[in-house]
N, C-alpha and C. Protein backbone atom coordinates (compact mmCIF):
# COMPACT_ATOMS: atom_id res chain seq x y z
N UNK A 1 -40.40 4.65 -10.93
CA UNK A 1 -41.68 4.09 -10.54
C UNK A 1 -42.74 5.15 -10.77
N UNK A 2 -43.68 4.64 -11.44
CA UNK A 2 -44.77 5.79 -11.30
C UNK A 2 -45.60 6.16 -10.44
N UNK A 3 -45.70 7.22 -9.98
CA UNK A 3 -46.72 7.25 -8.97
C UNK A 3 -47.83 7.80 -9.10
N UNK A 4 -48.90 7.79 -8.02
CA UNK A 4 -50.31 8.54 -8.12
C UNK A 4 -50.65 9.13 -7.05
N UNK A 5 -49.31 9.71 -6.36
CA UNK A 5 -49.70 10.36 -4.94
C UNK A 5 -48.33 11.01 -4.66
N UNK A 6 -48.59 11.80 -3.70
CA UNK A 6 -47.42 12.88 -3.64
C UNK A 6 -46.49 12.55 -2.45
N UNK A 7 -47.03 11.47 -1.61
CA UNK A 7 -46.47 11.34 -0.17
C UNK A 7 -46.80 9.99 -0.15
N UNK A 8 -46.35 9.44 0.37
CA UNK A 8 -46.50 7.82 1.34
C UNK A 8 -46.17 7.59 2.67
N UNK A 9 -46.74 6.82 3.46
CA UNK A 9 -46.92 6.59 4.95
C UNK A 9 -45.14 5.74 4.68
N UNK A 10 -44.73 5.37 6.05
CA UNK A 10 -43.31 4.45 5.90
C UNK A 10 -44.06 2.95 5.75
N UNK A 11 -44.89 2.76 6.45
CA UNK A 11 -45.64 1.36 5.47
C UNK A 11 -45.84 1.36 4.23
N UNK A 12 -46.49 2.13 3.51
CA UNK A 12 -46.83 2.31 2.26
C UNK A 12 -45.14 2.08 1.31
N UNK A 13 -43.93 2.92 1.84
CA UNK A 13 -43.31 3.19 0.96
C UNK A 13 -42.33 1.47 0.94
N UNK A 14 -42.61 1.16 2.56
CA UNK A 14 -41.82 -0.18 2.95
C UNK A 14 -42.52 -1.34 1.59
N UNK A 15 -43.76 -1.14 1.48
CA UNK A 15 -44.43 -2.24 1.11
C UNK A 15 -44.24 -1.97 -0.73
N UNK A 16 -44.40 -1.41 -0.83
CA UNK A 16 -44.02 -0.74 -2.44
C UNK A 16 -42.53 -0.71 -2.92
N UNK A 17 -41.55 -0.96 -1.80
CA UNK A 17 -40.08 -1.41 -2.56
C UNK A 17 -39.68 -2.44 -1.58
N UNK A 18 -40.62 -3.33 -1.04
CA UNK A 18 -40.01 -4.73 -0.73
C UNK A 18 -39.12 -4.81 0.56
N UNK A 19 -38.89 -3.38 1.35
CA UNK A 19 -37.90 -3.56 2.28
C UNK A 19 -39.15 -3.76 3.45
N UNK A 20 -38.29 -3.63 5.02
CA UNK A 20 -38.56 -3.87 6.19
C UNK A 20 -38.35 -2.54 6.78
N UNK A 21 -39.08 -2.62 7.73
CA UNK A 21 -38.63 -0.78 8.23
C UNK A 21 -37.51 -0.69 9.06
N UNK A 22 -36.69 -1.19 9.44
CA UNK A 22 -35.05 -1.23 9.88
C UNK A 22 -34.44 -0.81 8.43
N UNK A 23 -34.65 -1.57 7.70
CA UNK A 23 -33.79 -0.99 6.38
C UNK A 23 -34.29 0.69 5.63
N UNK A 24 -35.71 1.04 6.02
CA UNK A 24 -36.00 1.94 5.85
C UNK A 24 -34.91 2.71 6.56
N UNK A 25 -35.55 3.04 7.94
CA UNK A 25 -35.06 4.12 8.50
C UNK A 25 -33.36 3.80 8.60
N UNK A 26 -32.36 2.68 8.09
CA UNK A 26 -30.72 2.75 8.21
C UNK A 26 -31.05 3.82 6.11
N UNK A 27 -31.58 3.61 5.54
CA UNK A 27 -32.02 4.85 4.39
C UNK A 27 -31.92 6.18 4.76
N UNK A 28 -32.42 6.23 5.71
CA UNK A 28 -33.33 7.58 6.16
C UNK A 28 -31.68 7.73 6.86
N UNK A 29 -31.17 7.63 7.30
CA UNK A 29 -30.10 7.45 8.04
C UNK A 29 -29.04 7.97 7.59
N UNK A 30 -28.67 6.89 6.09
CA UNK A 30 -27.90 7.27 5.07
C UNK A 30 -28.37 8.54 4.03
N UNK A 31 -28.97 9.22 4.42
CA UNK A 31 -29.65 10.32 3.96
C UNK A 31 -30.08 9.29 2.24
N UNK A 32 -29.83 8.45 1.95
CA UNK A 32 -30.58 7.91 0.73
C UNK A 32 -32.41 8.03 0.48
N UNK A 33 -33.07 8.30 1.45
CA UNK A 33 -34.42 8.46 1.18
C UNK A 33 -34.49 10.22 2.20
N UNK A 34 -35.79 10.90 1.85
CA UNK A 34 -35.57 12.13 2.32
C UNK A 34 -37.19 11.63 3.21
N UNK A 35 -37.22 12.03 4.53
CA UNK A 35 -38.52 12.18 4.76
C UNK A 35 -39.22 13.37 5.27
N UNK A 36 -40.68 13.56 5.70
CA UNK A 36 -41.29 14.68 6.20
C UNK A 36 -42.01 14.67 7.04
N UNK A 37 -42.25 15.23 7.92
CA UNK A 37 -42.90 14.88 9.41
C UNK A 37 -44.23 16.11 9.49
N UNK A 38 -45.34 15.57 9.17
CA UNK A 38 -46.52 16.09 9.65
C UNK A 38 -47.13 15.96 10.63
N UNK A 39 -46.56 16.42 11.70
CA UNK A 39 -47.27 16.26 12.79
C UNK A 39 -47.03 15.29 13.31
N UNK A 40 -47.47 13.98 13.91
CA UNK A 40 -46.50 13.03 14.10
C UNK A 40 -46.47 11.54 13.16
N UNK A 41 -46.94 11.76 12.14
CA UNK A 41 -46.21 10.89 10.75
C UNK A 41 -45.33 11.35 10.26
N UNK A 42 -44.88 10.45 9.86
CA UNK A 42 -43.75 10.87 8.70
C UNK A 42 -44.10 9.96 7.35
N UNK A 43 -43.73 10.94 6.79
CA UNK A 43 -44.08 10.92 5.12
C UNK A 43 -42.87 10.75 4.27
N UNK A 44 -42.87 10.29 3.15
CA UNK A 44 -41.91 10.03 1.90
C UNK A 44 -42.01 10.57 0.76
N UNK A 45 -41.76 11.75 0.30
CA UNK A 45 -42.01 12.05 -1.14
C UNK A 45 -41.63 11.51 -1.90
N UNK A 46 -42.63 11.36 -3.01
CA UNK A 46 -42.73 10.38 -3.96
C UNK A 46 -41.33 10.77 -4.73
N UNK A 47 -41.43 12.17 -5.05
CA UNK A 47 -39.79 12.55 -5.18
C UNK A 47 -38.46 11.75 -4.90
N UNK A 48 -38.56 11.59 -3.71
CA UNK A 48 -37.86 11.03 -2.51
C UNK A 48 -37.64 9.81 -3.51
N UNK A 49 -38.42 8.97 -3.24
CA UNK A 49 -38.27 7.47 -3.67
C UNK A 49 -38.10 7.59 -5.18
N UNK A 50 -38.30 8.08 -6.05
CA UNK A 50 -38.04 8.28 -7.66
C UNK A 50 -36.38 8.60 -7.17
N UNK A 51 -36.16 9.46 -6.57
CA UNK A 51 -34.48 9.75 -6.70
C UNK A 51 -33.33 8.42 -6.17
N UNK A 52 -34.09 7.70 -5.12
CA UNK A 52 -33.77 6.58 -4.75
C UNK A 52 -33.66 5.44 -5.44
N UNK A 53 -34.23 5.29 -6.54
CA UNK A 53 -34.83 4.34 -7.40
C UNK A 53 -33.60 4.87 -8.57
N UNK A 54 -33.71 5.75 -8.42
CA UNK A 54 -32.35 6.18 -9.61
C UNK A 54 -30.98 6.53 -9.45
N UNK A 55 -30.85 6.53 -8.32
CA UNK A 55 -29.55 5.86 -7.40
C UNK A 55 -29.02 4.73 -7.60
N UNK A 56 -30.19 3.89 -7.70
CA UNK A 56 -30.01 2.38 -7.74
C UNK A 56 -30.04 1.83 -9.22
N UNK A 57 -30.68 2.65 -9.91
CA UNK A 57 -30.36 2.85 -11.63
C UNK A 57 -31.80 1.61 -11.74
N UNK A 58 -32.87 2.06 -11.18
CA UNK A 58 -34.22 1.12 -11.29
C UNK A 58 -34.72 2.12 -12.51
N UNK A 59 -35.51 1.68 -13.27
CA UNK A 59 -36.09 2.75 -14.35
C UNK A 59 -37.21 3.36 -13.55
N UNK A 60 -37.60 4.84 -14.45
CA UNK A 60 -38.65 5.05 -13.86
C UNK A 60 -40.12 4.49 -14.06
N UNK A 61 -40.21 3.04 -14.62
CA UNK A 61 -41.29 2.58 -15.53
C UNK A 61 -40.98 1.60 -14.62
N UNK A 62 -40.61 1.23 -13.53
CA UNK A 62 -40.87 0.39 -12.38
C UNK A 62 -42.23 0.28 -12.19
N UNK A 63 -42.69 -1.16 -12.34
CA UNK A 63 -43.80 -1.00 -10.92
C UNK A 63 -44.14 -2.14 -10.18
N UNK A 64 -44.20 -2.13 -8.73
CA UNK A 64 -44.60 -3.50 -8.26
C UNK A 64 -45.41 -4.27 -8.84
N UNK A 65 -44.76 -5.51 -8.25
CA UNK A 65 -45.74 -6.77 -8.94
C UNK A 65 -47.32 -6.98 -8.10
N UNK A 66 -46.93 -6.32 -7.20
CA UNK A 66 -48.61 -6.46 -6.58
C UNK A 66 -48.79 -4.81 -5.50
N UNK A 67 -50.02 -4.97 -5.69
CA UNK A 67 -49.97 -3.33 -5.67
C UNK A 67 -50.69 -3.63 -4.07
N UNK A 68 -50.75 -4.35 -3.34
CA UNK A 68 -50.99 -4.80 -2.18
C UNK A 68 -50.69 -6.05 -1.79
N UNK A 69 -50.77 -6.39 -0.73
CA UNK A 69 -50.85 -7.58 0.24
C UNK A 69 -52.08 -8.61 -0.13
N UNK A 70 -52.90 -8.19 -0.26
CA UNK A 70 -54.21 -9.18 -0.78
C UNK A 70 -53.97 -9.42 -1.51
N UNK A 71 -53.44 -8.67 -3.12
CA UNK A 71 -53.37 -9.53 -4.22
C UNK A 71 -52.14 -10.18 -4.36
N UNK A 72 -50.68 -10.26 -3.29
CA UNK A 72 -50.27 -11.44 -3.14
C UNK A 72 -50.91 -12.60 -2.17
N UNK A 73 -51.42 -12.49 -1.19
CA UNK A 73 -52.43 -13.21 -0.44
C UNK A 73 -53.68 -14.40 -1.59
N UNK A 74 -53.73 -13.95 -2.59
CA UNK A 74 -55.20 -14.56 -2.89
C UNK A 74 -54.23 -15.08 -4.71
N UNK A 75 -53.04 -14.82 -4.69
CA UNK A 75 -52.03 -15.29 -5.60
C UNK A 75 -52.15 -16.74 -4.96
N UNK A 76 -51.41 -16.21 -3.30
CA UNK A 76 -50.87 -17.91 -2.89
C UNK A 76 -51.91 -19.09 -2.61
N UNK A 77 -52.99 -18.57 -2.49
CA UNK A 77 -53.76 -19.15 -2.35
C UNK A 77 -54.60 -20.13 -3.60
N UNK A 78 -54.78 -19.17 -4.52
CA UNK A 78 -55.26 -19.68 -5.98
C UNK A 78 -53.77 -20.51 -6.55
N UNK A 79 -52.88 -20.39 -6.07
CA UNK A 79 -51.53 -21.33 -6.19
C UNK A 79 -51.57 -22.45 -5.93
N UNK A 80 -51.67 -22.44 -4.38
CA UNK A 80 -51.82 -23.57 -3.26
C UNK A 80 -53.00 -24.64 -3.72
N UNK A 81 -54.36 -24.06 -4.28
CA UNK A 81 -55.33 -24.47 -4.59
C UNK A 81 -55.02 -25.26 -6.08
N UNK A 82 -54.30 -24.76 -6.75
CA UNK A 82 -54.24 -25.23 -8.00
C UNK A 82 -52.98 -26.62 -8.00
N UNK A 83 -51.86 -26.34 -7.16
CA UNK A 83 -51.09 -27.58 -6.79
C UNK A 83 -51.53 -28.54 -5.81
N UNK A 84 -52.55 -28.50 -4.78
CA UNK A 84 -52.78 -29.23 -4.21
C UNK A 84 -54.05 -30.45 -5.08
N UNK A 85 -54.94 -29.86 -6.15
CA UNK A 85 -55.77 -30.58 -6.81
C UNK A 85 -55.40 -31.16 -8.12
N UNK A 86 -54.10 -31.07 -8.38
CA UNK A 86 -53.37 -31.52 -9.43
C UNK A 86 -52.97 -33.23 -9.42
């Protein structure tokens, strides 16, 4: 996956590979993701998740299909809008 940042929040990293944060932290668990604690966040190196991703044999030319919540939000909607006037 490519990235453009060196760290991610556990939301950030939850929302960028599709899991839930129970499955995060049973990761974090399985030592499969590495994290870092600044103070009282904890962080994900982007590292971290590239090595994870290649564990799982994902390429590194991954990238989500939506790079937030709004632009699936305003997907379902321009969806909804387009099957309901059909």
């Amino acid at each position: 996956m490519t990235t453009d940042r060196a760290m991610y929040s556990v939301r950030e990293f939850c929302r960028r590979n599709s899991i839930g944060k129970t499955t995060f932290y049973e990761l974090v668990k399985a030592g499969s993701v590495v994290t870092v604690k600044v103070g009282s966040h904890t962080l994900v190196p982007a590292a971290s998740e590239s090595a994870w991703h290649a564990s799982l044999g994902i390429s590194s030319v991954y990238k989500p299909v939506y790079k937030n919540i709004a632009d699936l939000s305003e997907r379902k909607r321009t969806r909804a809008n387009r099957v309901g006037h059909e």
